[in-house]
N, C-alpha and C. Protein backbone atom coordinates (compact mmCIF):
# COMPACT_ATOMS: atom_id res chain seq x y z
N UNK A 1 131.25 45.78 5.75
CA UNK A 1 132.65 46.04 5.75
C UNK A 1 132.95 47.39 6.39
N UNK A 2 132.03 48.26 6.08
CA UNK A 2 132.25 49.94 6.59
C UNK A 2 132.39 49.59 8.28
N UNK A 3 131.27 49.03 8.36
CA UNK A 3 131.33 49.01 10.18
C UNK A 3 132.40 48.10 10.65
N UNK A 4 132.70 47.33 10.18
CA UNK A 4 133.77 46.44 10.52
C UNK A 4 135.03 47.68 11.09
N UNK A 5 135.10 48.18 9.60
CA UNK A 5 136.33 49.21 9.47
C UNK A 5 136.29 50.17 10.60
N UNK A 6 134.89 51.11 10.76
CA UNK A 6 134.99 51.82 11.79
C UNK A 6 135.11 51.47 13.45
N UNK A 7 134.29 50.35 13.21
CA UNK A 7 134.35 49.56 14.82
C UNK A 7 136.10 48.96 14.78
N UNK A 8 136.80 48.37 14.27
CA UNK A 8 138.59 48.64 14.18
C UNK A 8 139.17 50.05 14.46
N UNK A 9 138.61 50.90 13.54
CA UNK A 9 139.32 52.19 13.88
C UNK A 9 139.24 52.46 15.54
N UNK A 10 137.63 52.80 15.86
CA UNK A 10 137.64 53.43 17.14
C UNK A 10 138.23 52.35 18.22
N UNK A 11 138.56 51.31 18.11
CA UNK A 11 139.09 50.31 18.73
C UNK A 11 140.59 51.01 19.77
N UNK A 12 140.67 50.73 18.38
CA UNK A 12 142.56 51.25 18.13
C UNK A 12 142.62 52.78 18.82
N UNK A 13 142.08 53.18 18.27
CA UNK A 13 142.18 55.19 18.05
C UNK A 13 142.07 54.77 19.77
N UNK A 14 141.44 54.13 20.86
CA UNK A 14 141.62 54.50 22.16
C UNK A 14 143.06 54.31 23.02
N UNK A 15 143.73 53.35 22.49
CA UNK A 15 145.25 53.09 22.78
C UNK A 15 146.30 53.69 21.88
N UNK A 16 145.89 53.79 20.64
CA UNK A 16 147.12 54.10 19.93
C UNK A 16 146.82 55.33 18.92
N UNK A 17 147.98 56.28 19.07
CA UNK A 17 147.87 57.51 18.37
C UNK A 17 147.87 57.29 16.74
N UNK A 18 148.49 56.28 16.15
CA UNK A 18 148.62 56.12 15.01
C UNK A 18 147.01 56.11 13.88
N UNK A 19 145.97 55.90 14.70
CA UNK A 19 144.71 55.53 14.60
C UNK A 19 144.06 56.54 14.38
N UNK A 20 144.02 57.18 15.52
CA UNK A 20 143.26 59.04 16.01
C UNK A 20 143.16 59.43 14.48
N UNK A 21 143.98 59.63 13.44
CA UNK A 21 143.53 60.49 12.82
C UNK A 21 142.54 59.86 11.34
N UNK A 22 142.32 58.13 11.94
CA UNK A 22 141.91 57.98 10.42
C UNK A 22 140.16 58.00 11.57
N UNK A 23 139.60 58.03 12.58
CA UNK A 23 138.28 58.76 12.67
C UNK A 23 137.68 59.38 12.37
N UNK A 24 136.38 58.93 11.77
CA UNK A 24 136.11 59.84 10.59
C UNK A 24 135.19 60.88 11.30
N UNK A 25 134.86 61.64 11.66
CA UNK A 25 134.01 62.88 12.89
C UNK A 25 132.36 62.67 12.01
N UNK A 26 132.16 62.61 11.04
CA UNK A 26 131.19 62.20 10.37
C UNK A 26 131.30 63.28 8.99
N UNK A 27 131.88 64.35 9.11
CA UNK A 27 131.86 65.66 8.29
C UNK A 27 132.41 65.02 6.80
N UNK A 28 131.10 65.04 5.38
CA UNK A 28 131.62 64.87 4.68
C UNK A 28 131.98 65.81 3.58
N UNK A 29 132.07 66.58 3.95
CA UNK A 29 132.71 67.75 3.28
C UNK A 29 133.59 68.21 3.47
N UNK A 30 134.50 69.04 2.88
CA UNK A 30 135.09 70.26 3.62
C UNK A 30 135.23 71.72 2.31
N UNK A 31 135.52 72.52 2.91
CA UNK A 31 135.26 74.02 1.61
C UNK A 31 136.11 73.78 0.76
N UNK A 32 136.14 74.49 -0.63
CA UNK A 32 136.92 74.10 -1.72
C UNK A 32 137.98 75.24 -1.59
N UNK A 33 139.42 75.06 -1.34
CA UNK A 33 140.27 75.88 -1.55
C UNK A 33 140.37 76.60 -2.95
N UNK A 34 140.34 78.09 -3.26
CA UNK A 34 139.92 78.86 -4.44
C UNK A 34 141.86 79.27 -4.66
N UNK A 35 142.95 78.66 -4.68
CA UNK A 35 143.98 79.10 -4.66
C UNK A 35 144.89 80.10 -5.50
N UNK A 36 144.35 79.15 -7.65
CA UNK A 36 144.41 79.61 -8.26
C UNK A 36 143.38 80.78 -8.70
N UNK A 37 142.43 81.46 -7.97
CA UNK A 37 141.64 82.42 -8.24
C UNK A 37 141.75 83.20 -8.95
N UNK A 38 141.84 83.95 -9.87
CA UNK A 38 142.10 85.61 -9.82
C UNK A 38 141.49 86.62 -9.00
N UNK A 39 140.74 85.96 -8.06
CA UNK A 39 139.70 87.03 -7.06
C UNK A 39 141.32 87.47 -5.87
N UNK A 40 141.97 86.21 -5.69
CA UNK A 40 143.23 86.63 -4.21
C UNK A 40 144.42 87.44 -5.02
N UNK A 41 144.52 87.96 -3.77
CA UNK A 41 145.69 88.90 -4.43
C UNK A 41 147.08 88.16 -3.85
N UNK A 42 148.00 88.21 -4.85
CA UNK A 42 149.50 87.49 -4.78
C UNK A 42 149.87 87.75 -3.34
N UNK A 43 150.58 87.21 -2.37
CA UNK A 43 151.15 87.28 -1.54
C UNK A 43 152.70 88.35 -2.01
N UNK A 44 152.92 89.38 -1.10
CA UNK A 44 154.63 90.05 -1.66
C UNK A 44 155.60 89.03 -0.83
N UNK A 45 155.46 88.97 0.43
CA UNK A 45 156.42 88.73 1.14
C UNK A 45 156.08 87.10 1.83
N UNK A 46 157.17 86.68 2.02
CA UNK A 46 156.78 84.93 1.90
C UNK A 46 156.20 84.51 3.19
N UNK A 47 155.49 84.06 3.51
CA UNK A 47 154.47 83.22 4.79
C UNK A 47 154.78 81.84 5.02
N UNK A 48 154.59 81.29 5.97
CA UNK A 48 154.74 79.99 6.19
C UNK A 48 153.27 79.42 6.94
N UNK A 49 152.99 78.02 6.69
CA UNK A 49 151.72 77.62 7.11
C UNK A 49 150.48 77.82 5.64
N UNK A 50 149.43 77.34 6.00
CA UNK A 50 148.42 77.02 5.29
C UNK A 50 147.23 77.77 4.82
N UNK A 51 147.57 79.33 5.03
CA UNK A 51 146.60 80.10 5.58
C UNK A 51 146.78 80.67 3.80
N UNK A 52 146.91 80.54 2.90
CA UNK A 52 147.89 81.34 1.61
C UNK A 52 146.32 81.87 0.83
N UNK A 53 146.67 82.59 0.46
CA UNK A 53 144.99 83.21 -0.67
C UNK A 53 144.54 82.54 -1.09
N UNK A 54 142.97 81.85 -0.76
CA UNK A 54 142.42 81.10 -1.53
C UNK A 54 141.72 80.14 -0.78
N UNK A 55 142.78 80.13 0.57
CA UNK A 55 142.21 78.74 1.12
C UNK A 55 140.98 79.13 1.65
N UNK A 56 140.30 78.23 2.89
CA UNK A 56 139.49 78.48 3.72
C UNK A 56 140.27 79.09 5.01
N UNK A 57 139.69 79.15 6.24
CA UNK A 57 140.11 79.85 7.33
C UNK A 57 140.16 78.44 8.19
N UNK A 58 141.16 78.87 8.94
CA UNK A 58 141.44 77.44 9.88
C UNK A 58 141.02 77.94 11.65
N UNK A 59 140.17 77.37 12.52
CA UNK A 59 139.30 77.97 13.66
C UNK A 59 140.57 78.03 14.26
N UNK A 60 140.53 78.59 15.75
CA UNK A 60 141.42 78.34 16.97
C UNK A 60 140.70 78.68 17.88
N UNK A 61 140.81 78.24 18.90
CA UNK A 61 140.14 78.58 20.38
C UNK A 61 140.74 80.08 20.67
N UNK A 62 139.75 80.85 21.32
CA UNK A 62 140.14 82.18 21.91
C UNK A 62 139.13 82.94 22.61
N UNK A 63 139.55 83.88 23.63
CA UNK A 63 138.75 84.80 24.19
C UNK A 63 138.35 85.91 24.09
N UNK A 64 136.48 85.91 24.07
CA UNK A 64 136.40 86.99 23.62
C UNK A 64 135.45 88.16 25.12
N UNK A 65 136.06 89.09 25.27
CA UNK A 65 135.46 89.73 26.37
C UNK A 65 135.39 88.31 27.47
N UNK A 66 136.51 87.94 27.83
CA UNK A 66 136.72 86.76 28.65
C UNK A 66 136.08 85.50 28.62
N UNK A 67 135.30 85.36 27.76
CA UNK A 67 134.55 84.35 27.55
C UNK A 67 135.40 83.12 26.39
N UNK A 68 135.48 81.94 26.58
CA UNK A 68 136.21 81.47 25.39
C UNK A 68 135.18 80.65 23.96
N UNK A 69 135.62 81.23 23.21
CA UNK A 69 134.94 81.06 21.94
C UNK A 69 135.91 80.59 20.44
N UNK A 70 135.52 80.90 19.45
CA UNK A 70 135.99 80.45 18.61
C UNK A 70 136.57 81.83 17.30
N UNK A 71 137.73 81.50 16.71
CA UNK A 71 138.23 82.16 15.64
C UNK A 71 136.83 82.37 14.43
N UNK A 72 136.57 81.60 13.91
CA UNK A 72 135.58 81.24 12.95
C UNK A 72 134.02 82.24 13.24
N UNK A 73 134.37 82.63 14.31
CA UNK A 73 132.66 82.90 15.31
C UNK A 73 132.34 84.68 14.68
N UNK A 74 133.89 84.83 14.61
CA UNK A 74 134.04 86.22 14.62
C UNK A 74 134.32 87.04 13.09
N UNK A 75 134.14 85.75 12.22
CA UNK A 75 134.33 85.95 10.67
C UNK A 75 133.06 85.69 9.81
N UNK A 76 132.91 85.82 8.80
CA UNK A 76 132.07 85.79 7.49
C UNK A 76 130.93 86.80 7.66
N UNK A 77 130.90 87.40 8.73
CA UNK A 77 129.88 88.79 8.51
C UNK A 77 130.58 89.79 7.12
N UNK A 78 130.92 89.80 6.12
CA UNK A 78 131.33 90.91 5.28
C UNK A 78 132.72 90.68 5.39
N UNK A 79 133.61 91.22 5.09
CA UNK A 79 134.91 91.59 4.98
C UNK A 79 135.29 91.80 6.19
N UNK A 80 136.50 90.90 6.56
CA UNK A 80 136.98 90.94 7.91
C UNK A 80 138.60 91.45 7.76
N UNK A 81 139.17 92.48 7.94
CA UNK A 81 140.80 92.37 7.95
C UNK A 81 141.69 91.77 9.67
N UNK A 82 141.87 90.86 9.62
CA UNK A 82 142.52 90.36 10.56
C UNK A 82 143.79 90.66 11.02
N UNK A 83 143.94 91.21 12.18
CA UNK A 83 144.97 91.83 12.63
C UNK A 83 145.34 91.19 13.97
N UNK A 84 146.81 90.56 13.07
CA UNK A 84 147.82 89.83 14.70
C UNK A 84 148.66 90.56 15.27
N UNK A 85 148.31 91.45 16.31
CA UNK A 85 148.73 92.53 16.93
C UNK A 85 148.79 93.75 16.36
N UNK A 86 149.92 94.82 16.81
CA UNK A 86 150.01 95.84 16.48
C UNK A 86 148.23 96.77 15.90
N UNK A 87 147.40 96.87 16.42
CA UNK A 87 146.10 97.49 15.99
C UNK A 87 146.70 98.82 15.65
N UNK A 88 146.00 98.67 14.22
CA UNK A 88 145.71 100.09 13.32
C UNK A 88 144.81 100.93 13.76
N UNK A 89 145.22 102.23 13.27
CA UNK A 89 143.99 102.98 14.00
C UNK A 89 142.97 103.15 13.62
N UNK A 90 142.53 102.61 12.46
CA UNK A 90 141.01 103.27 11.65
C UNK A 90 140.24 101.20 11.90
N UNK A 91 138.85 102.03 11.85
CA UNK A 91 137.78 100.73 12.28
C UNK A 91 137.75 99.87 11.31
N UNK A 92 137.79 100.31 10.06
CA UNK A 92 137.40 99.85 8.90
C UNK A 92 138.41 100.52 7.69
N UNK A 93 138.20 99.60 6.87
CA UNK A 93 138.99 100.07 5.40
C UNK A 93 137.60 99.64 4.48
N UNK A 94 137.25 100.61 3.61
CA UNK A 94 136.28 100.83 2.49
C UNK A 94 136.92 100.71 1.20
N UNK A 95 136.04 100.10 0.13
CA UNK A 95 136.37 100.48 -1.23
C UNK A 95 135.17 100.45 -1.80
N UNK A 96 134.59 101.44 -2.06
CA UNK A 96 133.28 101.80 -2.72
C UNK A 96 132.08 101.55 -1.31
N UNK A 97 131.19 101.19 -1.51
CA UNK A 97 130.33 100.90 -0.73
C UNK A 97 130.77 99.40 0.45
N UNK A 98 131.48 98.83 0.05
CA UNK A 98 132.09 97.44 0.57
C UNK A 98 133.54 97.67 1.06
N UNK A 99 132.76 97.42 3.16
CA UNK A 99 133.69 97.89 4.10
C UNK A 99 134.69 96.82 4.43
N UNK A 100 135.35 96.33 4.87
CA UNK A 100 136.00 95.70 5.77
C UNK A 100 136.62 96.02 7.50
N UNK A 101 135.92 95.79 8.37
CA UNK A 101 135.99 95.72 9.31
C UNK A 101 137.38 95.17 9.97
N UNK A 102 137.59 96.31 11.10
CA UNK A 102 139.17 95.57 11.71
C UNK A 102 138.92 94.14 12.66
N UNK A 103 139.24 93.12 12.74
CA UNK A 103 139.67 92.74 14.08
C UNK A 103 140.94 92.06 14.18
N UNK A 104 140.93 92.75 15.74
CA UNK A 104 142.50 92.99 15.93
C UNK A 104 142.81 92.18 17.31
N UNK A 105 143.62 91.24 17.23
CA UNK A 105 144.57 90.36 18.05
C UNK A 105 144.59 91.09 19.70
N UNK A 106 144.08 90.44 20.56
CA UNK A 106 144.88 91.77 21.61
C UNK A 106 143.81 92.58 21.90
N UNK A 107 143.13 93.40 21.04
CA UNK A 107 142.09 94.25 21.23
C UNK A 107 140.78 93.59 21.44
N UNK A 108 140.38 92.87 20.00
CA UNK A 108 139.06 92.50 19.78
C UNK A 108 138.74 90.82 20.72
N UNK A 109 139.93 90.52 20.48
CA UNK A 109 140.37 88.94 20.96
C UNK A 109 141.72 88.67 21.57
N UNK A 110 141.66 87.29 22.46
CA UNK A 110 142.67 86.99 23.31
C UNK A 110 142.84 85.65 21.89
N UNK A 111 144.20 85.21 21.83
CA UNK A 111 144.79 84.42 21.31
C UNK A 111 145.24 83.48 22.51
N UNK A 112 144.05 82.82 23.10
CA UNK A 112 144.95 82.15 24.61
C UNK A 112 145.82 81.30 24.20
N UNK A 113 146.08 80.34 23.71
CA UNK A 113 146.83 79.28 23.00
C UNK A 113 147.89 79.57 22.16
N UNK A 114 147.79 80.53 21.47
CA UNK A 114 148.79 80.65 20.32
C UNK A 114 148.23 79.94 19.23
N UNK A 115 147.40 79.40 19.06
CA UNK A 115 147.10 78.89 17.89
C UNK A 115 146.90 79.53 16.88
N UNK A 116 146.14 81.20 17.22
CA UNK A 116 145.76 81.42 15.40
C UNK A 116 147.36 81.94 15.15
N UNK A 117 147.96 82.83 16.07
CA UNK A 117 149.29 83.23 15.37
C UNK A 117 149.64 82.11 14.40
N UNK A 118 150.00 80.58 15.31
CA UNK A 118 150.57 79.53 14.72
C UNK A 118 150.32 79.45 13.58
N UNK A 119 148.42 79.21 13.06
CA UNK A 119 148.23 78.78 11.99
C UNK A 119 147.81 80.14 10.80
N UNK A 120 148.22 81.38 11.49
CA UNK A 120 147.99 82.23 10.38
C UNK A 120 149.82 82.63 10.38
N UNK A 121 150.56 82.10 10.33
CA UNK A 121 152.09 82.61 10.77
C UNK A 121 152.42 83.83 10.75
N UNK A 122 151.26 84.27 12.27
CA UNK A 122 150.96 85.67 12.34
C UNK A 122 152.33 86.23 13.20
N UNK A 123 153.59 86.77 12.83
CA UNK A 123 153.84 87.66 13.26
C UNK A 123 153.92 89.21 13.81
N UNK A 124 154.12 89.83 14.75
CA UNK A 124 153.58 90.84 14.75
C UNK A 124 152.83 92.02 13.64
N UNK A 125 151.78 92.32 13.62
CA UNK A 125 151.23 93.47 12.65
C UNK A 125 150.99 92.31 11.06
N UNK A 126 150.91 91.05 11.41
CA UNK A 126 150.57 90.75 10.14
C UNK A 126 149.27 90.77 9.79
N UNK A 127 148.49 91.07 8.60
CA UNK A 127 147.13 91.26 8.22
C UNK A 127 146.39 90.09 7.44
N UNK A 128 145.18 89.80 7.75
CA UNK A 128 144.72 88.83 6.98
C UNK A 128 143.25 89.66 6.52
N UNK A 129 143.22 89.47 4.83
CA UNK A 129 141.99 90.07 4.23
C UNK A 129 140.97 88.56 4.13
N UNK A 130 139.77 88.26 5.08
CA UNK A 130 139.17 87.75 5.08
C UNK A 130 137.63 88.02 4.61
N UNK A 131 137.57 87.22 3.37
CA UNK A 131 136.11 87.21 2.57
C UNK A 131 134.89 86.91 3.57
N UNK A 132 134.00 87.15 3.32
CA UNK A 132 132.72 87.12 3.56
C UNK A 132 132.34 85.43 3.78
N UNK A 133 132.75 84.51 2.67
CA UNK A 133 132.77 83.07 2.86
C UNK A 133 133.87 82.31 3.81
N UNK A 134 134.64 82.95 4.57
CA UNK A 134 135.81 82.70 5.47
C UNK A 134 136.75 81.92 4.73
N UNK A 135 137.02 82.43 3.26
CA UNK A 135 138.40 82.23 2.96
C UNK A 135 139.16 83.62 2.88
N UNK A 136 140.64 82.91 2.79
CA UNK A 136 141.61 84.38 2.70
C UNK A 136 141.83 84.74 1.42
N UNK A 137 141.23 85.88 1.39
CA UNK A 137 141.71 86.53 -0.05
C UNK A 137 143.19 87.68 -0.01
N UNK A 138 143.38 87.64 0.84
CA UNK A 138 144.98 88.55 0.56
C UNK A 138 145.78 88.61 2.22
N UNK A 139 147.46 88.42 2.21
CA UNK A 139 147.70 88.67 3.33
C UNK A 139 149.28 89.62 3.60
N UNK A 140 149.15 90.18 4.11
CA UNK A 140 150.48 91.23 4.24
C UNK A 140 151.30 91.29 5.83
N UNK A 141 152.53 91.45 5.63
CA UNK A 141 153.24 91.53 6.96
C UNK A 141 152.95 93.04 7.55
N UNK A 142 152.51 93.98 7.25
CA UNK A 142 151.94 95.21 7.83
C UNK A 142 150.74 95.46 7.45
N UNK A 143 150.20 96.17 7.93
CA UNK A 143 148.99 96.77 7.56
C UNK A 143 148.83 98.33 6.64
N UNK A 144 148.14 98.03 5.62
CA UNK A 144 148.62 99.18 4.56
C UNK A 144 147.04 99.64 3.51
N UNK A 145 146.31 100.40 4.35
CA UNK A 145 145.00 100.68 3.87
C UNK A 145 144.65 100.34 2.74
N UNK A 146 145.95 101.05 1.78
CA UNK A 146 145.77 101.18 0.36
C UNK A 146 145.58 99.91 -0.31
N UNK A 147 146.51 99.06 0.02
CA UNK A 147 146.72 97.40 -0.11
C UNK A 147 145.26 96.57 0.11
N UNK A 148 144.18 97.38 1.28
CA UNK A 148 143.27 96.07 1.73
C UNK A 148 142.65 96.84 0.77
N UNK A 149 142.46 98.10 0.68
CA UNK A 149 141.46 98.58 -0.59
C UNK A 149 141.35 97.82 -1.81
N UNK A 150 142.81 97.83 -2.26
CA UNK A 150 143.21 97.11 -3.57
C UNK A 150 142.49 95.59 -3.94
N UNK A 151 143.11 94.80 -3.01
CA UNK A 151 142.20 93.84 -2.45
C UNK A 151 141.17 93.38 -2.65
N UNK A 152 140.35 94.53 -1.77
CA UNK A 152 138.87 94.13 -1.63
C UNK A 152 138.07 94.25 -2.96
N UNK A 153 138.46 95.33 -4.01
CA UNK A 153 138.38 95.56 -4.84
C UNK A 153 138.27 94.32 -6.11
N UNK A 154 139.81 94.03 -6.21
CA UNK A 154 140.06 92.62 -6.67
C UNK A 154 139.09 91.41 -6.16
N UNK A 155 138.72 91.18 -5.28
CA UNK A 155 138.52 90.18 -4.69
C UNK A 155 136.64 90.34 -5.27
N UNK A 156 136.23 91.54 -5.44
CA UNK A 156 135.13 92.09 -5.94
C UNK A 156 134.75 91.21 -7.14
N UNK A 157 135.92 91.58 -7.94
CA UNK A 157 135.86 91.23 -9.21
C UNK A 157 135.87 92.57 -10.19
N UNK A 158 136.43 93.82 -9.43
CA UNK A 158 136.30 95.17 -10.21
C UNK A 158 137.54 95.27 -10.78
C-alpha cells in the first residue's frame, strides 16, 4: 500500500502543485521545537513569522565571500548572535567564559534572495540569539549587549 501511495504521489507531484508537498524527501525526523522552555528569553517587541524562542533555525540560500552557501552552514559552532543589518561594533558579546559571536547580514553574508530577512522577519538591526543546537533562544529589534548577555546567561541555565 506504501508504494502504491508513493508511486501516486510522485505521479501527480509532476503535473500538479497540489501534490508537491505531500513528497515525502525521506527525512524522518525533524528537531523538537523547545518553545515553552525556561532556557528562551520572552520576546519584548512583537515579530512575525516562525523564527519565535524555542524553535529550530529555518536555512536560506546565501553568499558567503561570493560563493553561495547556506544559512545553517554558518551556525551551531557556540553561540551565534545574528545580525540583519545594521552591524554592531564589538565581535562578540561574553557572559562568563561563554562567547557569542557576531554574524552580521551584509558584512559576514549576502542575503541574495531575501529569504532569511523573510523568515527571520528581520527588519533592519534585528538580532537573533542563536544556541549552539541551531535553535533561537532570544530575539530583539536592536541590538543591546546587555540583553544578549542576559540571554546567554538564561539560556545557560544560570
Amino acid at each position: 500500500m506504501s508504494r502504491r501511495y508513493r508511486n501516486a504521489v510522485l505521479e501527480l507531484a509532476g503535473e500538479h502543485a497540489f501534490a508537491r508537498p505531500l513528497v515525502n524527501s525521506g527525512r524522518l525526523s525533524t528537531p523538537t521545537p523547545y518553545v515553552r522552555s525556561s532556557l528562551n528569553t520572552p520576546d519584548e517587541e512583537p515579530f512575525s513569522g516562525r523564527m519565535a524562542p524555542g524553535t529550530n533555525c529555518a536555512d536560506a540560500p546565501i553568499l558567503v565571500d561570493g560563493k553561495e552557501g547556506w544559512l545553517l552552514n554558518l551556525l551551531g559552532d557556540g553561540f551565534v548572535a545574528l545580525v540583519l543589518g545594521a552591524p554592531p561594533t564589538v565581535s562578540e558579546v561574553a557572559w562568563g567564559r561563554v562567547r557569542a559571536r557576531m554574524l552580521t547580514e551584509g558584512r559576514d553574508f549576502v542575503d541574495m534572495k531575501g529569504l532569511a530577512r523573510e523568515r527571520y522577519d528581520g527588519a533592519p538591526g534585528a538580532v537573533y540569539l542563536i544556541r549552539p543546537d541551531q535553535h533561537v533562544a532570544a530575539r530583539w529589534r536592536a541590538f543591546d549587549a546587555a540583553k544578549i548577555e542576559r540571554a546567554i546567561a538564561r539560556a545557560c541555565a544560570a
